[in-house]
PDB file of N, CA and C in Angstrom:
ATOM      1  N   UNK A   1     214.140   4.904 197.088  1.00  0.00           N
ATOM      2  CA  UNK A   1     213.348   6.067 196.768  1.00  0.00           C
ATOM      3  C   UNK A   1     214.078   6.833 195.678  1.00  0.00           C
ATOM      4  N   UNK A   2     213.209   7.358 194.778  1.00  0.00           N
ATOM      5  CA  UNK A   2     213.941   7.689 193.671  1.00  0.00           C
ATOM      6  C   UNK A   2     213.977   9.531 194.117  1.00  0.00           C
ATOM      7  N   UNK A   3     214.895  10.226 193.237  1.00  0.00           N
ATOM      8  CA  UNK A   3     214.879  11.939 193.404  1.00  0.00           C
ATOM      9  C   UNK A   3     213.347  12.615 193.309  1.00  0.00           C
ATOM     10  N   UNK A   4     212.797  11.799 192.081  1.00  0.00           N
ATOM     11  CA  UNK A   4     211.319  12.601 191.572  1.00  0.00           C
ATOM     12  C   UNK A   4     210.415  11.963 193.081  1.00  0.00           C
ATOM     13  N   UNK A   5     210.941  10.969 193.652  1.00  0.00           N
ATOM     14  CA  UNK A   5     209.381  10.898 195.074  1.00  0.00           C
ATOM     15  C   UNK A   5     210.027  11.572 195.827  1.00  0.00           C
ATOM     16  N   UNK A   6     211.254  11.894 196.194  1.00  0.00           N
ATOM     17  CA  UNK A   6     212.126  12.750 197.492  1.00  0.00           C
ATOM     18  C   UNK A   6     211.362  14.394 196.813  1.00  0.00           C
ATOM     19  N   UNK A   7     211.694  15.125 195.935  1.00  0.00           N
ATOM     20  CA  UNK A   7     211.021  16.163 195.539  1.00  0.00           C
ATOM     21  C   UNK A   7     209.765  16.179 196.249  1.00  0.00           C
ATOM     22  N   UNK A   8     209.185  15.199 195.314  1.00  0.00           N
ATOM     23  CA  UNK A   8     207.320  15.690 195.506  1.00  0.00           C
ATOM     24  C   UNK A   8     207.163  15.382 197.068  1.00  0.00           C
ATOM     25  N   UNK A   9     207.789  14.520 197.913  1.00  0.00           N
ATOM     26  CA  UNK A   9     207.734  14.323 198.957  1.00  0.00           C
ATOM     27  C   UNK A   9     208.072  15.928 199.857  1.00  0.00           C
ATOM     28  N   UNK A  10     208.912  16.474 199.586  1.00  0.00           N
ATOM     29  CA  UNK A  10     210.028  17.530 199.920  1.00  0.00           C
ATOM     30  C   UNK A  10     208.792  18.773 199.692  1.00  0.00           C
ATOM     31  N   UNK A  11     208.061  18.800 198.611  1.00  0.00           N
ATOM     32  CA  UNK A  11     207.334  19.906 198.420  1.00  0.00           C
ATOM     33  C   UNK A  11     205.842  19.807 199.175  1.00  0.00           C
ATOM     34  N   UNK A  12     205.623  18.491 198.900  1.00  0.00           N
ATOM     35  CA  UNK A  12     204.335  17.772 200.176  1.00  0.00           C
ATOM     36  C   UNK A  12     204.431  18.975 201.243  1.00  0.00           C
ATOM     37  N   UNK A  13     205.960  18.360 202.165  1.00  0.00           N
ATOM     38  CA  UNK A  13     205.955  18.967 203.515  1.00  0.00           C
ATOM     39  C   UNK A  13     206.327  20.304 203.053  1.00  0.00           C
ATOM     40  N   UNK A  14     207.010  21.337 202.423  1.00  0.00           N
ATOM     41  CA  UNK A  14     206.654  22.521 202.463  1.00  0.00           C
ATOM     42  C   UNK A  14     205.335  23.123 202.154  1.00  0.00           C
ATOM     43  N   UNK A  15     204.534  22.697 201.107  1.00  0.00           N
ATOM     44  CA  UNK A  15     203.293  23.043 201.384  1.00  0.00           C
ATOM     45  C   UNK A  15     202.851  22.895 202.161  1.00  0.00           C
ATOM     46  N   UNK A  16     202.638  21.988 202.718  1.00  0.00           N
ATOM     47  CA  UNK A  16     201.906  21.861 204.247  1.00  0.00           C
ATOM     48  C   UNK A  16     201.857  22.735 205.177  1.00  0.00           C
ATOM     49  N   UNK A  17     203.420  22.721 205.698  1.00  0.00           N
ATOM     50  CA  UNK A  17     204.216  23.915 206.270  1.00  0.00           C
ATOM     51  C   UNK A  17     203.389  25.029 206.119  1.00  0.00           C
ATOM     52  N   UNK A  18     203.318  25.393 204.324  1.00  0.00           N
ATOM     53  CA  UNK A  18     203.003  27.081 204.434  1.00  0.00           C
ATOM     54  C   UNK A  18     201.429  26.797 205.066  1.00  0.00           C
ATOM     55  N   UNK A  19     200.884  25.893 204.680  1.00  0.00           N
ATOM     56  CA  UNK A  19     199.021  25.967 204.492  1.00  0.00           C
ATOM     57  C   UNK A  19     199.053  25.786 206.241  1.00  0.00           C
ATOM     58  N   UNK A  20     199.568  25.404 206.588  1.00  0.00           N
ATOM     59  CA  UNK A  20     199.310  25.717 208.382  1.00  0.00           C
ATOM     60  C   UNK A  20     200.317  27.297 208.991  1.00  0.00           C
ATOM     61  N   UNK A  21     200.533  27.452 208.497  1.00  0.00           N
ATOM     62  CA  UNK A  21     201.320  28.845 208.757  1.00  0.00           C
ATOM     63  C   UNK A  21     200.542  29.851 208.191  1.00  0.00           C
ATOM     64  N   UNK A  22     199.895  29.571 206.827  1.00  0.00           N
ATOM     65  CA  UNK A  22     199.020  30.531 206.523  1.00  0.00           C
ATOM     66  C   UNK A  22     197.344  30.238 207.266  1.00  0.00           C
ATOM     67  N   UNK A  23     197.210  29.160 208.363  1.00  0.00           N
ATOM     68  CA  UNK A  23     195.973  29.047 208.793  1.00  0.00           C
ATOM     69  C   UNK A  23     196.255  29.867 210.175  1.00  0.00           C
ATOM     70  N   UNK A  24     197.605  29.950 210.692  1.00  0.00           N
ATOM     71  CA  UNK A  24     197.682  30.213 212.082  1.00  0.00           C
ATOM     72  C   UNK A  24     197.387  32.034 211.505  1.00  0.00           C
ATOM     73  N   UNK A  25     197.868  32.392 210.624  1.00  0.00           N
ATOM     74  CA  UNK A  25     197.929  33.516 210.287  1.00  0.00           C
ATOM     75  C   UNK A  25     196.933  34.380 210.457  1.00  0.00           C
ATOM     76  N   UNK A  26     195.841  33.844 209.715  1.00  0.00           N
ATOM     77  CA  UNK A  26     194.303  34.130 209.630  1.00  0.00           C
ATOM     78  C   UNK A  26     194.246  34.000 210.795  1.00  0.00           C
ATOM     79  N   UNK A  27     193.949  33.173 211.683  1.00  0.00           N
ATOM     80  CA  UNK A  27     193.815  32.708 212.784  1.00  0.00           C
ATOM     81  C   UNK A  27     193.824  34.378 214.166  1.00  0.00           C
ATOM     82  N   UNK A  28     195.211  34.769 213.357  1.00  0.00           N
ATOM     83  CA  UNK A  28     195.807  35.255 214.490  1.00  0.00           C
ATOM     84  C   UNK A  28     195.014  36.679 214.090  1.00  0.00           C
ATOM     85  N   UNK A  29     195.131  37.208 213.167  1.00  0.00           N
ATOM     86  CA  UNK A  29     194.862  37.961 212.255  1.00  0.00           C
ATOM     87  C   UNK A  29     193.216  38.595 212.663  1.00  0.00           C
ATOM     88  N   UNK A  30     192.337  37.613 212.725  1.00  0.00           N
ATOM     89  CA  UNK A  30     190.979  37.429 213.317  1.00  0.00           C
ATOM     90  C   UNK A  30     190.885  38.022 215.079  1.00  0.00           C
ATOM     91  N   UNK A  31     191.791  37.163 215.270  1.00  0.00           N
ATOM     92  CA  UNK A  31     191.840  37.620 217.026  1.00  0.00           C
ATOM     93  C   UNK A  31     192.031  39.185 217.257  1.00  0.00           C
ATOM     94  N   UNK A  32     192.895  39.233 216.246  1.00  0.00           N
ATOM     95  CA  UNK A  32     193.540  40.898 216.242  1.00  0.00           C
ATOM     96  C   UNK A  32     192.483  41.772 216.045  1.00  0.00           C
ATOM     97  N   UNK A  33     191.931  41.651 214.750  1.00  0.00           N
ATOM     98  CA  UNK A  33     190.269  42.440 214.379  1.00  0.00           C
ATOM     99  C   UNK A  33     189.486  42.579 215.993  1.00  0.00           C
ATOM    100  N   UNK A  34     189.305  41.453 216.442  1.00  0.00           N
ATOM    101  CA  UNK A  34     188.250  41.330 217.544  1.00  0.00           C
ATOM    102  C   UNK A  34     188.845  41.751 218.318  1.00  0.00           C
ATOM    103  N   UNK A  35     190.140  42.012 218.966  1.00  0.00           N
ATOM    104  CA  UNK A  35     190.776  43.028 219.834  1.00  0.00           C
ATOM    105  C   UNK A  35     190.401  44.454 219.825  1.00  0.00           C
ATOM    106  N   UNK A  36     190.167  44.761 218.315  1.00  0.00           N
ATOM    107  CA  UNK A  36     190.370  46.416 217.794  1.00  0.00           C
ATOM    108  C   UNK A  36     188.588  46.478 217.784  1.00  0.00           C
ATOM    109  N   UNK A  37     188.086  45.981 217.951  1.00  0.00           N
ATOM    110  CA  UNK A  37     187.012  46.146 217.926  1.00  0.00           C
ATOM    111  C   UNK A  37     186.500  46.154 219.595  1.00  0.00           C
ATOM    112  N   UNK A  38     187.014  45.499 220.190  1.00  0.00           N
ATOM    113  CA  UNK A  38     186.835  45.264 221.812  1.00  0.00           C
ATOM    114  C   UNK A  38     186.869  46.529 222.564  1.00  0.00           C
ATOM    115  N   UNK A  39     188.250  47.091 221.875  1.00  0.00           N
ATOM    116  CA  UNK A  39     189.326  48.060 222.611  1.00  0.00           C
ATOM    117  C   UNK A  39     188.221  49.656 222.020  1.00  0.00           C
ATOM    118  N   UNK A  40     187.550  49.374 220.760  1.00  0.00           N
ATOM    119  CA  UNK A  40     187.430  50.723 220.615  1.00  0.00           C
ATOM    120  C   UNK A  40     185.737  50.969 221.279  1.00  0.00           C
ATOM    121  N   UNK A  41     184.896  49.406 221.983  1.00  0.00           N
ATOM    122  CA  UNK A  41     183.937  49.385 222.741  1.00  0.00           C
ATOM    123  C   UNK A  41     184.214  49.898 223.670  1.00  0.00           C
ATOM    124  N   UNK A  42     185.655  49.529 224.401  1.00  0.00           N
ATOM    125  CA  UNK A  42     186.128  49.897 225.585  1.00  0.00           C
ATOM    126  C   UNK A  42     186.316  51.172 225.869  1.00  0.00           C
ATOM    127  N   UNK A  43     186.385  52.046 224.927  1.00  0.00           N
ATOM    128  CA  UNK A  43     187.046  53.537 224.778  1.00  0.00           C
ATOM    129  C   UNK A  43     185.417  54.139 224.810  1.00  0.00           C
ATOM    130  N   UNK A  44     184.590  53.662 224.188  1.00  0.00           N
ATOM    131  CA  UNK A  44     183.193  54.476 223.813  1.00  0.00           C
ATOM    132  C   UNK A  44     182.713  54.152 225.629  1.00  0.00           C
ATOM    133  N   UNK A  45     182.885  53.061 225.677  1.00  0.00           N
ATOM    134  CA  UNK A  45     181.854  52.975 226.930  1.00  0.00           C
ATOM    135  C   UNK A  45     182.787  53.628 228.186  1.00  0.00           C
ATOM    136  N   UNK A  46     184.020  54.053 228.351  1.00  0.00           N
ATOM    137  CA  UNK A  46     184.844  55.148 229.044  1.00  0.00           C
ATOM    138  C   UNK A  46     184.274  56.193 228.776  1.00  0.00           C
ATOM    139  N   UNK A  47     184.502  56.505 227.700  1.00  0.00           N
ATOM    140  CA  UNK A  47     183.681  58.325 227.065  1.00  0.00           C
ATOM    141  C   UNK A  47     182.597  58.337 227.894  1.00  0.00           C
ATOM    142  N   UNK A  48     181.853  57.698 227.719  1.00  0.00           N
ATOM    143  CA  UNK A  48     180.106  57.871 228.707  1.00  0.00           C
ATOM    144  C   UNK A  48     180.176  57.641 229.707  1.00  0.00           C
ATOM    145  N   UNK A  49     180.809  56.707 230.403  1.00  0.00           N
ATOM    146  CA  UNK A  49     180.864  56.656 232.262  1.00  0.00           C
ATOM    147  C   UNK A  49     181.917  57.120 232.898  1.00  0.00           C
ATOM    148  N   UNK A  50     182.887  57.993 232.379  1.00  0.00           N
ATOM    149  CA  UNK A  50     183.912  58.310 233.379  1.00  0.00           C
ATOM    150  C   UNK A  50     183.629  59.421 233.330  1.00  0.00           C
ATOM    151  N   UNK A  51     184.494  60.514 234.059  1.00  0.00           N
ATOM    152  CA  UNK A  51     184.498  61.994 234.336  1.00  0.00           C
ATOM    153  C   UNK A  51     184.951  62.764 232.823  1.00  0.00           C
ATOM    154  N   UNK A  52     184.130  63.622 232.792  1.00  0.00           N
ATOM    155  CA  UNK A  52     184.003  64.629 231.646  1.00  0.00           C
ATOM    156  C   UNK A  52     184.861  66.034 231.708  1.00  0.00           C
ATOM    157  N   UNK A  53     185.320  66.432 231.095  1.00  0.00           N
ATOM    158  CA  UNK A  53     185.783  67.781 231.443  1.00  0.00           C
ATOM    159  C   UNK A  53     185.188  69.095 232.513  1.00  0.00           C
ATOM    160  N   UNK A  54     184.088  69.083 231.546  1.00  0.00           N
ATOM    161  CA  UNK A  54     183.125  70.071 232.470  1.00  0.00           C
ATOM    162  C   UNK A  54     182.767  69.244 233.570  1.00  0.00           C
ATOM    163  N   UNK A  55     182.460  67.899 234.167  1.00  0.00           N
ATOM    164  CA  UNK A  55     182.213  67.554 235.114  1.00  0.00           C
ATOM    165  C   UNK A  55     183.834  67.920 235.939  1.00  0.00           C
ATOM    166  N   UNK A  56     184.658  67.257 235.703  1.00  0.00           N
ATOM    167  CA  UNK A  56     186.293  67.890 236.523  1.00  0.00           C
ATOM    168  C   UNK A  56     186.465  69.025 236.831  1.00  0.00           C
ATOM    169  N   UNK A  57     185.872  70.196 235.879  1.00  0.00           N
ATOM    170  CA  UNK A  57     185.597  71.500 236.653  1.00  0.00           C
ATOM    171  C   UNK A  57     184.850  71.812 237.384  1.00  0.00           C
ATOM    172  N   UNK A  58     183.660  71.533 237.874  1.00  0.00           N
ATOM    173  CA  UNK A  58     182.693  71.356 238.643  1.00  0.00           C
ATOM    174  C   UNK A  58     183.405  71.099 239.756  1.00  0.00           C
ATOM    175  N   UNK A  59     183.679  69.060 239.684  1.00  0.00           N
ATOM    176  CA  UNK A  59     184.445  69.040 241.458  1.00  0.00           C
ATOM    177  C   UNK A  59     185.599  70.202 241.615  1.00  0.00           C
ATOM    178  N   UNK A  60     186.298  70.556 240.994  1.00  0.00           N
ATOM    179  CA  UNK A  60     187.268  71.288 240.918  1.00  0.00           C
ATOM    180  C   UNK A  60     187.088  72.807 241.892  1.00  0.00           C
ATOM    181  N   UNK A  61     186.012  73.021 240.997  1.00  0.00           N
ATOM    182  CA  UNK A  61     185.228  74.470 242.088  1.00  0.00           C
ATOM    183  C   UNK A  61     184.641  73.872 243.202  1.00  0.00           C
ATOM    184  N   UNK A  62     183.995  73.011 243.199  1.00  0.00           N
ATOM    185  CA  UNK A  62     183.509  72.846 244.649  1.00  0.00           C
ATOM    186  C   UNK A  62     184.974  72.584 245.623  1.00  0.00           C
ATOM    187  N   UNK A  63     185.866  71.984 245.103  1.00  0.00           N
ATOM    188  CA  UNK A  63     187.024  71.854 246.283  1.00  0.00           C
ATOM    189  C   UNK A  63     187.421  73.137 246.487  1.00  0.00           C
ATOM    190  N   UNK A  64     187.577  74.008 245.412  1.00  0.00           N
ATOM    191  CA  UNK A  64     188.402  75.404 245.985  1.00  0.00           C
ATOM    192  C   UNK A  64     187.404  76.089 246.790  1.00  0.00           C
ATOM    193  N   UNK A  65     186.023  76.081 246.361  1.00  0.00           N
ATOM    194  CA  UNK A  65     185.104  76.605 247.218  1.00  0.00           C
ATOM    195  C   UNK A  65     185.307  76.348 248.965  1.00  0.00           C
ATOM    196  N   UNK A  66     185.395  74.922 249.171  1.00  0.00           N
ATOM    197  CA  UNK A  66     185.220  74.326 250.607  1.00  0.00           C
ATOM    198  C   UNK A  66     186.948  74.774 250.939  1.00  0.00           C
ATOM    199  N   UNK A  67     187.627  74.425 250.069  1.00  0.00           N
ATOM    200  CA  UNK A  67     189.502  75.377 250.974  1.00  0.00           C
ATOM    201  C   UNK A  67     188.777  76.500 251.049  1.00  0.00           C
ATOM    202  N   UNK A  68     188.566  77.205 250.496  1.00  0.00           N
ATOM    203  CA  UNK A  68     188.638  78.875 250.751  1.00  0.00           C
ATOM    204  C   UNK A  68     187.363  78.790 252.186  1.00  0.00           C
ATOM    205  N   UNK A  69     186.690  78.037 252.167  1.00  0.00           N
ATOM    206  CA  UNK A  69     185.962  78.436 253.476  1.00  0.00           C
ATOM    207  C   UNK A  69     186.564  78.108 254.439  1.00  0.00           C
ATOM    208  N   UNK A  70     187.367  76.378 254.755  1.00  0.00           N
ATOM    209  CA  UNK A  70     188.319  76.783 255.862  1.00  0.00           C
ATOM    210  C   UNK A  70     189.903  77.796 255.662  1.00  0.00           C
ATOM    211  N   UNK A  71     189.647  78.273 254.584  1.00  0.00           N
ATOM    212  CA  UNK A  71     190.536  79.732 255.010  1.00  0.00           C
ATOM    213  C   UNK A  71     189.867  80.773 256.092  1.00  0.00           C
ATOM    214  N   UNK A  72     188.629  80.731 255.541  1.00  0.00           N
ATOM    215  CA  UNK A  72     188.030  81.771 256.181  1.00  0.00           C
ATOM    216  C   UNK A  72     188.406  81.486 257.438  1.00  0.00           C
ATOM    217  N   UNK A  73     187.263  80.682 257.963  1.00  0.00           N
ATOM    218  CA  UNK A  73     187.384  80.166 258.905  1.00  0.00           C
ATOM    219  C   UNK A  73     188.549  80.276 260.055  1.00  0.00           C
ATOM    220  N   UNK A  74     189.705  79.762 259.195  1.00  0.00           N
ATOM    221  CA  UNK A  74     190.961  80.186 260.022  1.00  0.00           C
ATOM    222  C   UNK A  74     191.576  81.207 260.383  1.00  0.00           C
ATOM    223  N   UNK A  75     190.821  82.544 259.431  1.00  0.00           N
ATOM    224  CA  UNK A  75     191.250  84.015 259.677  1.00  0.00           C
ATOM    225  C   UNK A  75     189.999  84.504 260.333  1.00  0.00           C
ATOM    226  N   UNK A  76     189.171  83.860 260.657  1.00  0.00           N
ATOM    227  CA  UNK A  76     188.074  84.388 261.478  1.00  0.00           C
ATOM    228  C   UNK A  76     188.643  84.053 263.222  1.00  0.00           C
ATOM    229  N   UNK A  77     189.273  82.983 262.934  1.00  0.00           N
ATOM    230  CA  UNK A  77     189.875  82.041 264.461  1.00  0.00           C
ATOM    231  C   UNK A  77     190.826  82.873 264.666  1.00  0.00           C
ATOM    232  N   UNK A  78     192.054  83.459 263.996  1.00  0.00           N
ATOM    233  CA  UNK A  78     192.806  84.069 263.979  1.00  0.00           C
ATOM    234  C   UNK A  78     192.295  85.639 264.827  1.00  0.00           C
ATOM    235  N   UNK A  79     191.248  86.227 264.034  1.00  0.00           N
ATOM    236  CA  UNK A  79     190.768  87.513 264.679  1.00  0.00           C
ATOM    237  C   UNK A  79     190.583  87.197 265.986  1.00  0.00           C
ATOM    238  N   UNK A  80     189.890  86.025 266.543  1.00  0.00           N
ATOM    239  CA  UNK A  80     188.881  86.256 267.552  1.00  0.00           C
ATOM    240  C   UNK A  80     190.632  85.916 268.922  1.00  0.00           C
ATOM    241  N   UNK A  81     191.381  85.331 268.200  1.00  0.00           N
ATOM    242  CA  UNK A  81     192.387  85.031 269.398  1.00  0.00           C
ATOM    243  C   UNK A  81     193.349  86.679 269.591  1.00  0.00           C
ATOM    244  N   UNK A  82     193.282  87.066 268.208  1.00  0.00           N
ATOM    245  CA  UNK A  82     193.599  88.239 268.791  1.00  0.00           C
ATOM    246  C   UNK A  82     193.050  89.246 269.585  1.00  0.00           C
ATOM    247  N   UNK A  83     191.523  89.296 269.610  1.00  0.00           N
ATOM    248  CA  UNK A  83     190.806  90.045 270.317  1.00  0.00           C
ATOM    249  C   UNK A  83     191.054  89.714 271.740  1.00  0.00           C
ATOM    250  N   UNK A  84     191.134  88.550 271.550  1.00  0.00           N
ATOM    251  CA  UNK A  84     190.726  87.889 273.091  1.00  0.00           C
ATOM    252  C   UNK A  84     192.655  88.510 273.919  1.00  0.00           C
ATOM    253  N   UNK A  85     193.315  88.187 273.177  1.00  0.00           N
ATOM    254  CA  UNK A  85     194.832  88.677 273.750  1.00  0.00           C
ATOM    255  C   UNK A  85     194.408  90.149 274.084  1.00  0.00           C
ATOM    256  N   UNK A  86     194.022  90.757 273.273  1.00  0.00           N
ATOM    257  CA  UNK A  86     194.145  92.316 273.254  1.00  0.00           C
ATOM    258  C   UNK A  86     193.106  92.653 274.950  1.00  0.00           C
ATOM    259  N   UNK A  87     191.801  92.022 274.988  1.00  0.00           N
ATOM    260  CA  UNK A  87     191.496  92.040 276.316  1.00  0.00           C
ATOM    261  C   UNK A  87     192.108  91.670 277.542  1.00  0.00           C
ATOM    262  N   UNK A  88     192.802  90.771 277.436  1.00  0.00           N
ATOM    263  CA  UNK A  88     193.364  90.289 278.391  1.00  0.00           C
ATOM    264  C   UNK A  88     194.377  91.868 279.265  1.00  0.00           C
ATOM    265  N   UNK A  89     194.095  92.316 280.218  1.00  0.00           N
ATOM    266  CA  UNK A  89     194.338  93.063 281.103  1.00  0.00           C
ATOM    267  C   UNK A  89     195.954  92.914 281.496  1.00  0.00           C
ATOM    268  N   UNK A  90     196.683  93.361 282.253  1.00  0.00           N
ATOM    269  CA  UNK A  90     198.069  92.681 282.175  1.00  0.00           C
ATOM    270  C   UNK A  90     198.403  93.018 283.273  1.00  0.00           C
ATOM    271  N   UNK A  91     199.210  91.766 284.124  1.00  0.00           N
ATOM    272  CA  UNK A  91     199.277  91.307 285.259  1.00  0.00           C
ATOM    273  C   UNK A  91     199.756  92.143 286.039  1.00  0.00           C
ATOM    274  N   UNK A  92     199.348  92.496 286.741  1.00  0.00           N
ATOM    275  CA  UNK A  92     200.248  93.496 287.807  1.00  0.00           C
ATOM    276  C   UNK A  92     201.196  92.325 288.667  1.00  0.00           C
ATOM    277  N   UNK A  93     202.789  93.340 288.879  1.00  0.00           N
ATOM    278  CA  UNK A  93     203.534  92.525 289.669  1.00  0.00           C
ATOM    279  C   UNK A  93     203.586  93.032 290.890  1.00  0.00           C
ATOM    280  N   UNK A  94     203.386  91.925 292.115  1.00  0.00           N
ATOM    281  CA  UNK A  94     203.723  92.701 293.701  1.00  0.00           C
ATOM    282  C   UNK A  94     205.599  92.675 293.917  1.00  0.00           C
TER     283      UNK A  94
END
């Protein structure tokens, strides 16, 4: 084999090399696009079906609403046990 077929041979396989390195590239490159495009479907269709701000304030008040009623509640229980002590008469001892 002479130097001039080892060359062209030598540059054969680096071209090659690049032209499949530059196919995986594209390749990969493509996948990536269709990721960013997936991801920003994924984000729009979150925006519309998950919880909204003003919806989070909403449950938000309704929970403090329902605590504060069993507050009540518990200072209403609270009164009535004190009433009930305060009737209670007191034991005479023999």
């Amino acid at each position: 084999m002479t130097a001039t077929g080892f060359i062209v041979m030598l540059l054969g396989a680096v071209s090659a090399a690049f032209w499949r390195m530059w196919g995986l590239i594209k390749d990969a490159g493509g996948k990536g696009e269709e990721a960013q495009r997936s991801l920003a479907a994924h984000k729009v269709h979150a925006a519309e079906t998950f919880a909204t701000k003003a919806g989070m304030q909403e449950q938000t008040a309704q929970l403090l609403r329902a605590i504060e009623g069993v507050g009540n509640r518990i200072d209403g229980l609270h009164e009535r046990l004190d009433r009930a002590f305060e009737r209670t008469p007191a034991r005479r001892t023999s």
